[in-house]
C-alpha atoms as a PDB file:
ATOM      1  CA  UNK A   1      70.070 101.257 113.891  1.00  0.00           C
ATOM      2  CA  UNK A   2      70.485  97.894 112.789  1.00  0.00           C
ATOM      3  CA  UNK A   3      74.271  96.943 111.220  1.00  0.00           C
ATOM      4  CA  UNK A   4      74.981  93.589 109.495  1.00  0.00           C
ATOM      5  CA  UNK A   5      78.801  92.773 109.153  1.00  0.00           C
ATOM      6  CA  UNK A   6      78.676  90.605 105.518  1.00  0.00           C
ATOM      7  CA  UNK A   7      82.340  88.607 106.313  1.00  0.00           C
ATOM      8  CA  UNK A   8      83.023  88.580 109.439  1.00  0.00           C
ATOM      9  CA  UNK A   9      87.036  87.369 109.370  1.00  0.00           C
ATOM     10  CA  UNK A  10      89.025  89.465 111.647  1.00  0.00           C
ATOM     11  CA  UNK A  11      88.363  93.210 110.183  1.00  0.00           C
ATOM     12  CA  UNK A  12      84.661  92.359 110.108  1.00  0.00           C
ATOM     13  CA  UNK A  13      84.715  91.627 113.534  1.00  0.00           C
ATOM     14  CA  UNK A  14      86.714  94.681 114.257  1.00  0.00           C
ATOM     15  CA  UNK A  15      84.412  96.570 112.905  1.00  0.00           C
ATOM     16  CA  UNK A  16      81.157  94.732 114.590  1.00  0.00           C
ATOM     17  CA  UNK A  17      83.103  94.442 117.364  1.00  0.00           C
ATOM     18  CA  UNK A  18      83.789  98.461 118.007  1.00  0.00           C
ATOM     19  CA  UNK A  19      80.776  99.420 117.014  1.00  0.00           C
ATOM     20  CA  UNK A  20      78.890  97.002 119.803  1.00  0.00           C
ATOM     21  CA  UNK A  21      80.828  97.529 122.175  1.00  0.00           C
ATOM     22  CA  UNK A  22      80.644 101.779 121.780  1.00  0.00           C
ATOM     23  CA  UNK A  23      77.049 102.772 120.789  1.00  0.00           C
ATOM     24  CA  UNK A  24      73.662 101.510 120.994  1.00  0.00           C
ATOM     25  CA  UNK A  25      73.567 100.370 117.326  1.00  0.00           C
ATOM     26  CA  UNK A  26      72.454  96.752 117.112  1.00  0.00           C
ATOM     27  CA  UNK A  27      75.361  94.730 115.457  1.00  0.00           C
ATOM     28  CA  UNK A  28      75.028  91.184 113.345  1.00  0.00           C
ATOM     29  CA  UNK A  29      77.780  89.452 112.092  1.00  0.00           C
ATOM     30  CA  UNK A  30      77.325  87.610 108.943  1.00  0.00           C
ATOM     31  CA  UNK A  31      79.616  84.853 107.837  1.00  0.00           C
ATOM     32  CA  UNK A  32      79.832  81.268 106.421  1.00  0.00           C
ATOM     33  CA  UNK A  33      82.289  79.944 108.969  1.00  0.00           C
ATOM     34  CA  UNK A  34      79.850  77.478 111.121  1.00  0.00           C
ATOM     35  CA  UNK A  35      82.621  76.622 114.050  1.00  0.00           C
ATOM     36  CA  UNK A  36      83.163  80.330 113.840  1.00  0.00           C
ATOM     37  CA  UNK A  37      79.451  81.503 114.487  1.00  0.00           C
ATOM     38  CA  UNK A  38      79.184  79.178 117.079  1.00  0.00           C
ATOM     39  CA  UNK A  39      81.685  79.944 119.179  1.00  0.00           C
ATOM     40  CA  UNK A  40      80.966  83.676 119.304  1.00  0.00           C
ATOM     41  CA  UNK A  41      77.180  82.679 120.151  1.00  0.00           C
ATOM     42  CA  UNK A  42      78.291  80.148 122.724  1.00  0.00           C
ATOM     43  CA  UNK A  43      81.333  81.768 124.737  1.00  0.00           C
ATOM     44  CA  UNK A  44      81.217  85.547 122.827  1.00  0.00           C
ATOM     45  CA  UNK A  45      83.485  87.075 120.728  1.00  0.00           C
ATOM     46  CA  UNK A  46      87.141  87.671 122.201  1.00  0.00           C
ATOM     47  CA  UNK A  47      89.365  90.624 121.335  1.00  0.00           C
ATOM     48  CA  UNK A  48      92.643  90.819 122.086  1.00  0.00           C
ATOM     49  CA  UNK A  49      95.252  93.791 121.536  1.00  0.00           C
ATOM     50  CA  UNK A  50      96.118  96.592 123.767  1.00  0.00           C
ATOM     51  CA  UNK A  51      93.353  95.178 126.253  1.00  0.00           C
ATOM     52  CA  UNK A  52      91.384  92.118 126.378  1.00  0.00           C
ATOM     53  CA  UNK A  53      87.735  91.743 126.120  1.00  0.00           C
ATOM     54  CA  UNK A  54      84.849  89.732 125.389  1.00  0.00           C
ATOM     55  CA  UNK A  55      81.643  90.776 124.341  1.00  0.00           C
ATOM     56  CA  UNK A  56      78.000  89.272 123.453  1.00  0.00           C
ATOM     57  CA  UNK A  57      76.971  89.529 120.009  1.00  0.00           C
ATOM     58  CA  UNK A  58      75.174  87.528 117.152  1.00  0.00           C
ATOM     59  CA  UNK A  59      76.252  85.731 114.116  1.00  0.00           C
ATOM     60  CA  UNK A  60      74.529  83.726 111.563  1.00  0.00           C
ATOM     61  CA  UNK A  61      74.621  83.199 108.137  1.00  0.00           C
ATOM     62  CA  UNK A  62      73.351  85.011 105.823  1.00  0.00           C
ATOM     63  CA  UNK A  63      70.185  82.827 104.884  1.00  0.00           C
ATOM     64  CA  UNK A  64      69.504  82.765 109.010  1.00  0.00           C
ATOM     65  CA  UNK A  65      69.086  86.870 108.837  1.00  0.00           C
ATOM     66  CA  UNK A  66      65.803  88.384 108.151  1.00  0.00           C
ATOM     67  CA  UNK A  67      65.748  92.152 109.166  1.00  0.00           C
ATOM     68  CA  UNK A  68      66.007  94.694 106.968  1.00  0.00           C
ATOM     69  CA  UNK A  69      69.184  96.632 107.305  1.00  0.00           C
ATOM     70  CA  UNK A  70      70.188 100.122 107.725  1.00  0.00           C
ATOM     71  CA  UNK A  71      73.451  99.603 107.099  1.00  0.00           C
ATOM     72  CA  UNK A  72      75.755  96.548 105.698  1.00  0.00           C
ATOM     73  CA  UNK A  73      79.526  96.495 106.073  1.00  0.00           C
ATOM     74  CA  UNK A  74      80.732  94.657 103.300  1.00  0.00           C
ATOM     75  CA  UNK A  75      83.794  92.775 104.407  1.00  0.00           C
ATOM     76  CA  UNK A  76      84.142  89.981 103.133  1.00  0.00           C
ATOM     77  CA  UNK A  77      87.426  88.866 100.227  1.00  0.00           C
ATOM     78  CA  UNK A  78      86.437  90.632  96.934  1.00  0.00           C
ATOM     79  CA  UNK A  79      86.249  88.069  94.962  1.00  0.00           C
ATOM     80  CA  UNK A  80      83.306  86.750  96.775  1.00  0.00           C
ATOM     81  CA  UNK A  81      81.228  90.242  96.515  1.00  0.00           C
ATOM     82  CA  UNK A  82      78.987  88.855  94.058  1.00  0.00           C
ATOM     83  CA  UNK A  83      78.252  85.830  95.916  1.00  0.00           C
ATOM     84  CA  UNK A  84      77.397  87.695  99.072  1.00  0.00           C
ATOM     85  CA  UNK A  85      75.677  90.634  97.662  1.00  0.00           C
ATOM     86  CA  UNK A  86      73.297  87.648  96.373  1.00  0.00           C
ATOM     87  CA  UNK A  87      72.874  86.255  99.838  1.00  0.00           C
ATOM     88  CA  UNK A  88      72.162  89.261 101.662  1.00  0.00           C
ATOM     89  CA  UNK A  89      69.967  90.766  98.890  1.00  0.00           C
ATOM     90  CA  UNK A  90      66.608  89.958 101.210  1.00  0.00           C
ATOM     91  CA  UNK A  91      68.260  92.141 103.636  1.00  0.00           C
ATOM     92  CA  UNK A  92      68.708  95.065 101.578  1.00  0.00           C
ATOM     93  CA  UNK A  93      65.899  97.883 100.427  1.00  0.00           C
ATOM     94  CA  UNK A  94      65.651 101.186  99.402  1.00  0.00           C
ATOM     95  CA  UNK A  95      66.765 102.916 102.569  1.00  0.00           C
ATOM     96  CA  UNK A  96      69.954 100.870 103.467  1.00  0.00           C
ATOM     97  CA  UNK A  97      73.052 102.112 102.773  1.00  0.00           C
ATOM     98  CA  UNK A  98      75.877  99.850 101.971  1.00  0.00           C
ATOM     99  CA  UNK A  99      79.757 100.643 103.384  1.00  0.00           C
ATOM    100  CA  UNK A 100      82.193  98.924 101.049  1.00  0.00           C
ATOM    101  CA  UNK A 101      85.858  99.190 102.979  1.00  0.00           C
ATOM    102  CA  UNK A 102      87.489  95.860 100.819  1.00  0.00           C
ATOM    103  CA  UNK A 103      90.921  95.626  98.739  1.00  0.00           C
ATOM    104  CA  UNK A 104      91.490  96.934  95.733  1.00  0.00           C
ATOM    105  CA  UNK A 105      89.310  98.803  93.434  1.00  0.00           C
ATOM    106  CA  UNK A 106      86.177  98.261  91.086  1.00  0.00           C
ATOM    107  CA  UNK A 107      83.618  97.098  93.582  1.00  0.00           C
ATOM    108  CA  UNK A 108      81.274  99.855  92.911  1.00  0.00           C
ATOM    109  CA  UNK A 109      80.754  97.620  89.295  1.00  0.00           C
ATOM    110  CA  UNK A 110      79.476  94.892  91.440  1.00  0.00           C
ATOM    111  CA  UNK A 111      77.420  96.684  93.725  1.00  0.00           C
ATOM    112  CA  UNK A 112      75.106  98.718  91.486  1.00  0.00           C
ATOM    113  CA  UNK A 113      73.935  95.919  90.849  1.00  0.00           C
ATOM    114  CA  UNK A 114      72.255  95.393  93.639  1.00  0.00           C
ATOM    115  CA  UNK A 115      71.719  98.936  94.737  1.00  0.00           C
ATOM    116  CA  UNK A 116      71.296 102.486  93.792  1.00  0.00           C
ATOM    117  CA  UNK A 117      74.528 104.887  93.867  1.00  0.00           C
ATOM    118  CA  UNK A 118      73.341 106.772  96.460  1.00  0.00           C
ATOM    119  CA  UNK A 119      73.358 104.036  98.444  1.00  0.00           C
ATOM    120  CA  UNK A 120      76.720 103.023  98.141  1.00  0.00           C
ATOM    121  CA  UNK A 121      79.694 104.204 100.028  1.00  0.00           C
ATOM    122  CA  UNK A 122      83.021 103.537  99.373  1.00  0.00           C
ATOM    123  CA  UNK A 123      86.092 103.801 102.141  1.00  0.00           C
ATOM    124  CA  UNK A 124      89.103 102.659 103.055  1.00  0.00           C
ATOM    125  CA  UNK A 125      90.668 101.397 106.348  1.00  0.00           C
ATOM    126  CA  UNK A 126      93.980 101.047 107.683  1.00  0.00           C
ATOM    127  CA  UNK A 127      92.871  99.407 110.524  1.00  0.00           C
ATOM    128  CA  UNK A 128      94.472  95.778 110.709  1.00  0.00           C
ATOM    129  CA  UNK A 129      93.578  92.426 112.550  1.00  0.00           C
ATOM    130  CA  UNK A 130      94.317  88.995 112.914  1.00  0.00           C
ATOM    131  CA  UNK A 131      91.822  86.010 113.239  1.00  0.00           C
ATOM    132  CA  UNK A 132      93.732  83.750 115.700  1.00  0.00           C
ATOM    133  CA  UNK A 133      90.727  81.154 115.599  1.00  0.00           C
ATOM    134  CA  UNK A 134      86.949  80.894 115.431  1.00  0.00           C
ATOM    135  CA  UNK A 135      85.758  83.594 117.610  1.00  0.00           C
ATOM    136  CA  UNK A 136      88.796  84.940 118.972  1.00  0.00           C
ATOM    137  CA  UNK A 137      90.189  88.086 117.023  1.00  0.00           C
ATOM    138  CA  UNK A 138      93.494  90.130 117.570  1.00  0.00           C
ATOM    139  CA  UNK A 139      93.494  94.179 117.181  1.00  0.00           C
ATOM    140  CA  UNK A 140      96.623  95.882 116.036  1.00  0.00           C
ATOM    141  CA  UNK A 141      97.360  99.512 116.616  1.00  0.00           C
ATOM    142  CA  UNK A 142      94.684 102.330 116.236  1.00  0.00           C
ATOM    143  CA  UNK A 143      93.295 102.336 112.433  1.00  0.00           C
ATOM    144  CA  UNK A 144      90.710 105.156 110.769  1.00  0.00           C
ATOM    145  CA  UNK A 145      88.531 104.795 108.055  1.00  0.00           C
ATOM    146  CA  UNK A 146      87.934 107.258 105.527  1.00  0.00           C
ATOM    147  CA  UNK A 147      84.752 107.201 103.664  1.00  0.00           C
ATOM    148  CA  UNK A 148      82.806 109.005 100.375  1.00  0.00           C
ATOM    149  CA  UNK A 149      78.915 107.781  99.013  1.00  0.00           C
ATOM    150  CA  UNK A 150      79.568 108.131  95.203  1.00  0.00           C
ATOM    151  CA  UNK A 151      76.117 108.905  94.030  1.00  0.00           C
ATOM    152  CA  UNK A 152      76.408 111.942  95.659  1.00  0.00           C
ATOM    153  CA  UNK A 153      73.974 111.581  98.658  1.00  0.00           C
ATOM    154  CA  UNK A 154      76.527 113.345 101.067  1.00  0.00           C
ATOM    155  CA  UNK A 155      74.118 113.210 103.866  1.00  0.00           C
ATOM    156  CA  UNK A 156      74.189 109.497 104.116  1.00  0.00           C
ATOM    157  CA  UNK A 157      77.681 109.238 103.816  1.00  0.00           C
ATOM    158  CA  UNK A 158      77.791 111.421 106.753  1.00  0.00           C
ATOM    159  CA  UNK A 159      75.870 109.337 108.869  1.00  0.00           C
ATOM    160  CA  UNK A 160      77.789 106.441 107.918  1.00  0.00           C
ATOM    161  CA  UNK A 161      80.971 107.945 109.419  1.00  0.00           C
ATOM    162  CA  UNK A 162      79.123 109.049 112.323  1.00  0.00           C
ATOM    163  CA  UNK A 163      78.210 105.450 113.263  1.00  0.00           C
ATOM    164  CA  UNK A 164      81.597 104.322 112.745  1.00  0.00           C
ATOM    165  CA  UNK A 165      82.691 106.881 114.942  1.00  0.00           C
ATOM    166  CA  UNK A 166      80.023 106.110 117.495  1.00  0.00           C
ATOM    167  CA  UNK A 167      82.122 103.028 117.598  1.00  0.00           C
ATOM    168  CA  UNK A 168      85.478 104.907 117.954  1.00  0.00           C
ATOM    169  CA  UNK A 169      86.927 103.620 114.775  1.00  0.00           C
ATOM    170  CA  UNK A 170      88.446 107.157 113.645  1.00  0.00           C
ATOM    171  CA  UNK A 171      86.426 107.690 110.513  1.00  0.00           C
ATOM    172  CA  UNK A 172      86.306 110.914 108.455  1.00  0.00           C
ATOM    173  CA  UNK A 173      83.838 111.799 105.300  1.00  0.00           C
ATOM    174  CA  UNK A 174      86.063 112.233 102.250  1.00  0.00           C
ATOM    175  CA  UNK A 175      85.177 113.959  99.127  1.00  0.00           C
ATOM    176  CA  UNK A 176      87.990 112.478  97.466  1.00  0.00           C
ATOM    177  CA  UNK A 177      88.122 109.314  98.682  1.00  0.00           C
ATOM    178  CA  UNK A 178      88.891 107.628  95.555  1.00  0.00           C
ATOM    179  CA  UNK A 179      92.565 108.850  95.971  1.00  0.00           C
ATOM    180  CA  UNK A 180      93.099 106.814  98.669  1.00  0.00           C
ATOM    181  CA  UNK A 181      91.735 104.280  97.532  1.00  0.00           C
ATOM    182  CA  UNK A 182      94.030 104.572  94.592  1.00  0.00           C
ATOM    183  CA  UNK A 183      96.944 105.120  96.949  1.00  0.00           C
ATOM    184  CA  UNK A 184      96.209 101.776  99.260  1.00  0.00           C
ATOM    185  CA  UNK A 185      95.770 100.234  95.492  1.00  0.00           C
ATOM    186  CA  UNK A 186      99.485 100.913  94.630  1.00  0.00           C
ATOM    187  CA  UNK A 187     100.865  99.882  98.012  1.00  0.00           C
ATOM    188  CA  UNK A 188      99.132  96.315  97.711  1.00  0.00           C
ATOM    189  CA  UNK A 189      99.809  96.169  93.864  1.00  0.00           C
ATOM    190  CA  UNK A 190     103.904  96.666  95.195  1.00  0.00           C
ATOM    191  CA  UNK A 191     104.157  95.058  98.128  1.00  0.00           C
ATOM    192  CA  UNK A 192     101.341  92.589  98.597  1.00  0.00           C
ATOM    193  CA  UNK A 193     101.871  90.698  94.987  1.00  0.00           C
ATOM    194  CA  UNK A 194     105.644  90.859  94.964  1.00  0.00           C
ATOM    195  CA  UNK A 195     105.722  89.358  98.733  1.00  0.00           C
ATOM    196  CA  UNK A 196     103.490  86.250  97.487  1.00  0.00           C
ATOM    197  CA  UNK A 197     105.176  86.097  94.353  1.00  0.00           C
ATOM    198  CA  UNK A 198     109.092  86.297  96.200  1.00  0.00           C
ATOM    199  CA  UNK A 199     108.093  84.991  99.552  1.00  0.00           C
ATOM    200  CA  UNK A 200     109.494  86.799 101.614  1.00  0.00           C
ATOM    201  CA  UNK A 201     109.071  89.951 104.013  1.00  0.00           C
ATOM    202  CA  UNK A 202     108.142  93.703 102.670  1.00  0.00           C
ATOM    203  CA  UNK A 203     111.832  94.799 103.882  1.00  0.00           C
ATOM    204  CA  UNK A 204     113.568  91.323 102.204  1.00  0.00           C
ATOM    205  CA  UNK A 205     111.792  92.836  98.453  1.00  0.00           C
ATOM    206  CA  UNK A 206     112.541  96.379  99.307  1.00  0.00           C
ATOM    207  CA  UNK A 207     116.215  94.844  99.919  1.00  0.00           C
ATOM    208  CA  UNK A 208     117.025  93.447  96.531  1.00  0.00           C
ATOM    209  CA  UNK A 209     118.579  94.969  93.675  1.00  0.00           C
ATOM    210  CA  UNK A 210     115.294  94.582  91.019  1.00  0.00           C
ATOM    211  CA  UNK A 211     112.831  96.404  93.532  1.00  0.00           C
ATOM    212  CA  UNK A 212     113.387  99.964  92.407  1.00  0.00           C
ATOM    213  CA  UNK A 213     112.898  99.408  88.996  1.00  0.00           C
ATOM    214  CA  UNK A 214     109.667  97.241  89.615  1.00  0.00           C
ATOM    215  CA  UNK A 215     108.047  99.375  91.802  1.00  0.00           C
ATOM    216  CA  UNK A 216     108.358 102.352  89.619  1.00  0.00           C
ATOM    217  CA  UNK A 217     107.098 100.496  86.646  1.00  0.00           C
ATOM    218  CA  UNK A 218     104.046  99.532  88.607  1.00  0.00           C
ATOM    219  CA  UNK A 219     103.288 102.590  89.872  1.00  0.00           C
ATOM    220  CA  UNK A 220     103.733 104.315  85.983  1.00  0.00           C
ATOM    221  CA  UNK A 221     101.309 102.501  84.919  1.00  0.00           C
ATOM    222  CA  UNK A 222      98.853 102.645  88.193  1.00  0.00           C
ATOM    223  CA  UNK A 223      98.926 106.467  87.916  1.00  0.00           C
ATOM    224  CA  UNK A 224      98.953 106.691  83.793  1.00  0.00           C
ATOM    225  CA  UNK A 225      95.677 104.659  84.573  1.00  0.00           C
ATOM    226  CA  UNK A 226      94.295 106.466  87.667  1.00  0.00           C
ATOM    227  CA  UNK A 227      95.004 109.758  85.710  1.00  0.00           C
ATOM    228  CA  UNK A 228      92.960 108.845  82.988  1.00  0.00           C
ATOM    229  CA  UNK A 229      89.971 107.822  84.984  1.00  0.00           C
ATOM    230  CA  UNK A 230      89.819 110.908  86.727  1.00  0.00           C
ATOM    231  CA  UNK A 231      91.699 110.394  89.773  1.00  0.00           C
ATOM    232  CA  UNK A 232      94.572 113.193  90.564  1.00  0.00           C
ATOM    233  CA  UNK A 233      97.742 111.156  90.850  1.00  0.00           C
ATOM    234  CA  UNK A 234     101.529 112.117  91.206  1.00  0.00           C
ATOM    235  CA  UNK A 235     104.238 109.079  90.619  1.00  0.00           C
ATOM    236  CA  UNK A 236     106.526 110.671  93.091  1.00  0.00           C
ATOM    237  CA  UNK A 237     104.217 111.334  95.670  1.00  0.00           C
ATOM    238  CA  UNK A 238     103.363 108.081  95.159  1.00  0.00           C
ATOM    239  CA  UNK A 239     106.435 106.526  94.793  1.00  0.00           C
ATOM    240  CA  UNK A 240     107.557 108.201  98.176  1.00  0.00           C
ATOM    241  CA  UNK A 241     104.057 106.840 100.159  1.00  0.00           C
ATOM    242  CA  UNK A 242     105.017 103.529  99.172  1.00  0.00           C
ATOM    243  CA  UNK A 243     108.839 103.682 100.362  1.00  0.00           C
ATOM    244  CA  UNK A 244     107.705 105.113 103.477  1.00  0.00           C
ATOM    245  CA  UNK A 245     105.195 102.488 104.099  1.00  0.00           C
ATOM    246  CA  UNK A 246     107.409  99.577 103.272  1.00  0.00           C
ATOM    247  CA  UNK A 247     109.805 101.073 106.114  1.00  0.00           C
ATOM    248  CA  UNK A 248     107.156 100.845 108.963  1.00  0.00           C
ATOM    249  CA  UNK A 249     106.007  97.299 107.344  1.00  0.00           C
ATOM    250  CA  UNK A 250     109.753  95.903 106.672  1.00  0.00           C
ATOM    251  CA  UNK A 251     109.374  92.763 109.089  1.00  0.00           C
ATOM    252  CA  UNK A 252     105.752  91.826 107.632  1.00  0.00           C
ATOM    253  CA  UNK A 253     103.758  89.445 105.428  1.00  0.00           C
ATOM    254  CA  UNK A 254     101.185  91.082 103.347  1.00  0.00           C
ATOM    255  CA  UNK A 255      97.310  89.601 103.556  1.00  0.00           C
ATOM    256  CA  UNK A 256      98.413  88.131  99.345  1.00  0.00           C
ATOM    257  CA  UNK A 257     101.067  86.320 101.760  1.00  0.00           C
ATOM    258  CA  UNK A 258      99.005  84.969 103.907  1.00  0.00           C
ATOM    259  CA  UNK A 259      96.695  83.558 101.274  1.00  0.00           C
ATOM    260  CA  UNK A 260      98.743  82.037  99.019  1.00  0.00           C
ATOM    261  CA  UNK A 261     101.758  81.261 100.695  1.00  0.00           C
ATOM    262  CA  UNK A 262     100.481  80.591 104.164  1.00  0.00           C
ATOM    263  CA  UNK A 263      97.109  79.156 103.437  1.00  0.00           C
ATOM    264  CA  UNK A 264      96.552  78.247 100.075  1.00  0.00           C
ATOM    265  CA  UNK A 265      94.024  80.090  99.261  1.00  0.00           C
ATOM    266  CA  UNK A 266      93.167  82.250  96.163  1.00  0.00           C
ATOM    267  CA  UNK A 267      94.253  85.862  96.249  1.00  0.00           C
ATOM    268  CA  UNK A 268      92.197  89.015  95.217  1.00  0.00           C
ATOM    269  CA  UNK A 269      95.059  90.078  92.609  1.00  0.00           C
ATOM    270  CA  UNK A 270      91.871  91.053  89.993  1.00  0.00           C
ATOM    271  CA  UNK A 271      91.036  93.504  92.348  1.00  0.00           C
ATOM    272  CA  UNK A 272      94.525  94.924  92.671  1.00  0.00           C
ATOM    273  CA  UNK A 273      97.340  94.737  89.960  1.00  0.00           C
ATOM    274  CA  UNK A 274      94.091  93.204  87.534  1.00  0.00           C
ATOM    275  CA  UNK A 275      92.209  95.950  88.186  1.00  0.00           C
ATOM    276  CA  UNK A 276      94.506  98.362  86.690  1.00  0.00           C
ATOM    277  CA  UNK A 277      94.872  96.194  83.718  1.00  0.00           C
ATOM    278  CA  UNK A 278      91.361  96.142  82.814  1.00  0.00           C
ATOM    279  CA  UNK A 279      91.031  99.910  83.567  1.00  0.00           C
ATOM    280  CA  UNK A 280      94.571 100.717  81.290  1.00  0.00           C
ATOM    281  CA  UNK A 281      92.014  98.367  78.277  1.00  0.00           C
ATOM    282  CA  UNK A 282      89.356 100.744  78.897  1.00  0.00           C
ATOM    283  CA  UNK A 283      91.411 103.715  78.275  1.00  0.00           C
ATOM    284  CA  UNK A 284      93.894 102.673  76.098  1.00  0.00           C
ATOM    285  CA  UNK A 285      96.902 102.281  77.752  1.00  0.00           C
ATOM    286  CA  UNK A 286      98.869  99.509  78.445  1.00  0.00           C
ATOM    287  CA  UNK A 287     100.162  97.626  81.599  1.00  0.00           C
ATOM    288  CA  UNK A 288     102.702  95.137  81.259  1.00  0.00           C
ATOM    289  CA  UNK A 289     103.931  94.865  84.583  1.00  0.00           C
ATOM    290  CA  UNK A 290     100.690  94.683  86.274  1.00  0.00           C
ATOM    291  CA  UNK A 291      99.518  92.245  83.230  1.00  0.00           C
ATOM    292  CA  UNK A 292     102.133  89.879  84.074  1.00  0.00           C
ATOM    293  CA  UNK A 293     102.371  90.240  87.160  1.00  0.00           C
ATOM    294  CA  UNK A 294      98.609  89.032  87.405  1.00  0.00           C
ATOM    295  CA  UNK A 295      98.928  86.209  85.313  1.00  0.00           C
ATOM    296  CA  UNK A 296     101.877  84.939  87.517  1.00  0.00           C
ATOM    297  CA  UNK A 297      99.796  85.008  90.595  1.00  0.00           C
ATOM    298  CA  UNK A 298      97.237  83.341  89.373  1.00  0.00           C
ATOM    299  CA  UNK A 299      99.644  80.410  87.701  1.00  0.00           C
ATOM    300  CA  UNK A 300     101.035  79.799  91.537  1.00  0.00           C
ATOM    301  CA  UNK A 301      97.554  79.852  92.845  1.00  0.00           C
ATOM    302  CA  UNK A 302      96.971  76.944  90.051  1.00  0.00           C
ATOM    303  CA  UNK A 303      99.903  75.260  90.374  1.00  0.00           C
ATOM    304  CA  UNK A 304      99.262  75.016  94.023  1.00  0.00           C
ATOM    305  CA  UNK A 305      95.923  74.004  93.510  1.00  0.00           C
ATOM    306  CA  UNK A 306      94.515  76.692  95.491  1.00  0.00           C
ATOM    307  CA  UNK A 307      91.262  77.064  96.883  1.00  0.00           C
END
């Protein structure tokens, strides 16, 4: 089968990477990046982690692709979905599925656009990786990936986790996968946002005073919301997930970090705490600490110009 990698940053080539290197599935990574894509055609694509390798594979851009696909791993920042979905549209037709593992929620909106539902399948990883520089990417730890294709075409969804774990990436089919989607939504609306907004560590915000009540006033709201758009939520169950997380993440910078703080670069806070705000609008119900919380991310990202 023929897989395209649409963003390949350091989880894209994670993914490309695994699945090369494990089946017989052809692999193409698809990215923008030109110093990038030529240093993984020229010297290969490194990985580093618990061992070291290098391995042959391709990457273009998209425009430079011309195979149909059977499947596309969408991987690229959310807020450029629309943009890619437009340049890899050529690629696409009736019998391709589409794997959508991104942060945050609501990129099923974008995708139908393109696409039937039963091609689209929707997962979530907790895999994690570092781009160190063009071609050269860092594992860390063992990750799965659970995935669901919400227009019901189970049998596709299936094979879609079977080719990820032809590439020994740990992935499960889950009929309920929009709960953990929800779930991973709450621990980036907590810990990613407040880190960029704070600076500082995941264990420096779970240290001060102001955390508890901030936390549980985002995650009222995220499950109020959730709740009412069908999704099977419980704030302490919730609540406890994210403490426990924090605990295991206490010395680290979330990706938010990274992009705003560390690179200035615009976040994908519409796809997390905005997300919630525009669902809470659909259903009634408001969401002032996710409302503000967006609109002071997004006044740092203009105030420092970001990009």
């Amino acid at each position: 089968m023929l897989v395209y990698i649409a963003g390949s940053g350091a989880m894209g080539c994670t993914i490309g990477y695994k699945i090369s290197k494990n089946s017989d599935n052809e692999v193409i990574l698809l990215d923008y990046w030109q110093d990038h894509i030529d240093n993984i055609n020229n010297n290969g694509l490194t990985v580093k982690g618990e061992f070291d390798d290098n391995i042959k594979i391709q990457a273009m851009k998209p425009s430079e692709a011309s195979k149909k696909a059977d499947l596309i791993v969408v991987m690229t920042k959310s807020m450029y979905l629309k943009d890619m979905m437009e340049a890899i549209s050529h690629l696409i037709d009736e019998n391709t599925q589409i794997l959508c593992l991104l942060n945050g929620m609501g990129h099923e909106e974008i995708l139908k656009n393109y696409v039937n539902l039963n091609q689209i399948n929707m997962g979530v990883t907790i895999w994690a990786a570092a781009l160190e520089e063009p071609g050269s990417i860092t594992i860390r730890d063992i990750g799965t990936i659970d995935v669901q294709n919400i227009g019901g075409n189970e049998e596709a969804g299936k094979k879609v986790a079977d080719i990820l774990n032809e590439g020994k990436l740990n992935a499960r089919y889950d009929k309920n996968v929009m709960y953990a989607i929800w779930r991973k939504v709450m621990v980036n609306g907590t810990m990613n946002s407040m880190t960029a907004l704070l600076e500082c560590t995941v264990g420096e915000f779970f240290a001060i005073d102001a955390h508890e009540r901030i936390i549980d006033e985002l995650v009222k709201e995220f499950v109020e919301v959730g709740n009412a758009d069908g999704v099977n939520l419980d704030k302490k169950e919730m609540l406890d997930y994210i403490r426990e997380t924090s605990k295991a993440a206490k010395d680290h910078y979330p990706s938010m970090y990274q992009d705003l703080v560390e690179r200035n670069r615009k976040t994908e806070i519409d796809f997390i705490n905005g997300a919630v705000v525009n669902k809470g609008k659909t259903h009634n119900i408001a969401t002032p600490y996710n409302e503000i919380i967006t609109q002071l991310v997004h006044a740092k990202e203009e105030l420092n110009d970001a990009k």
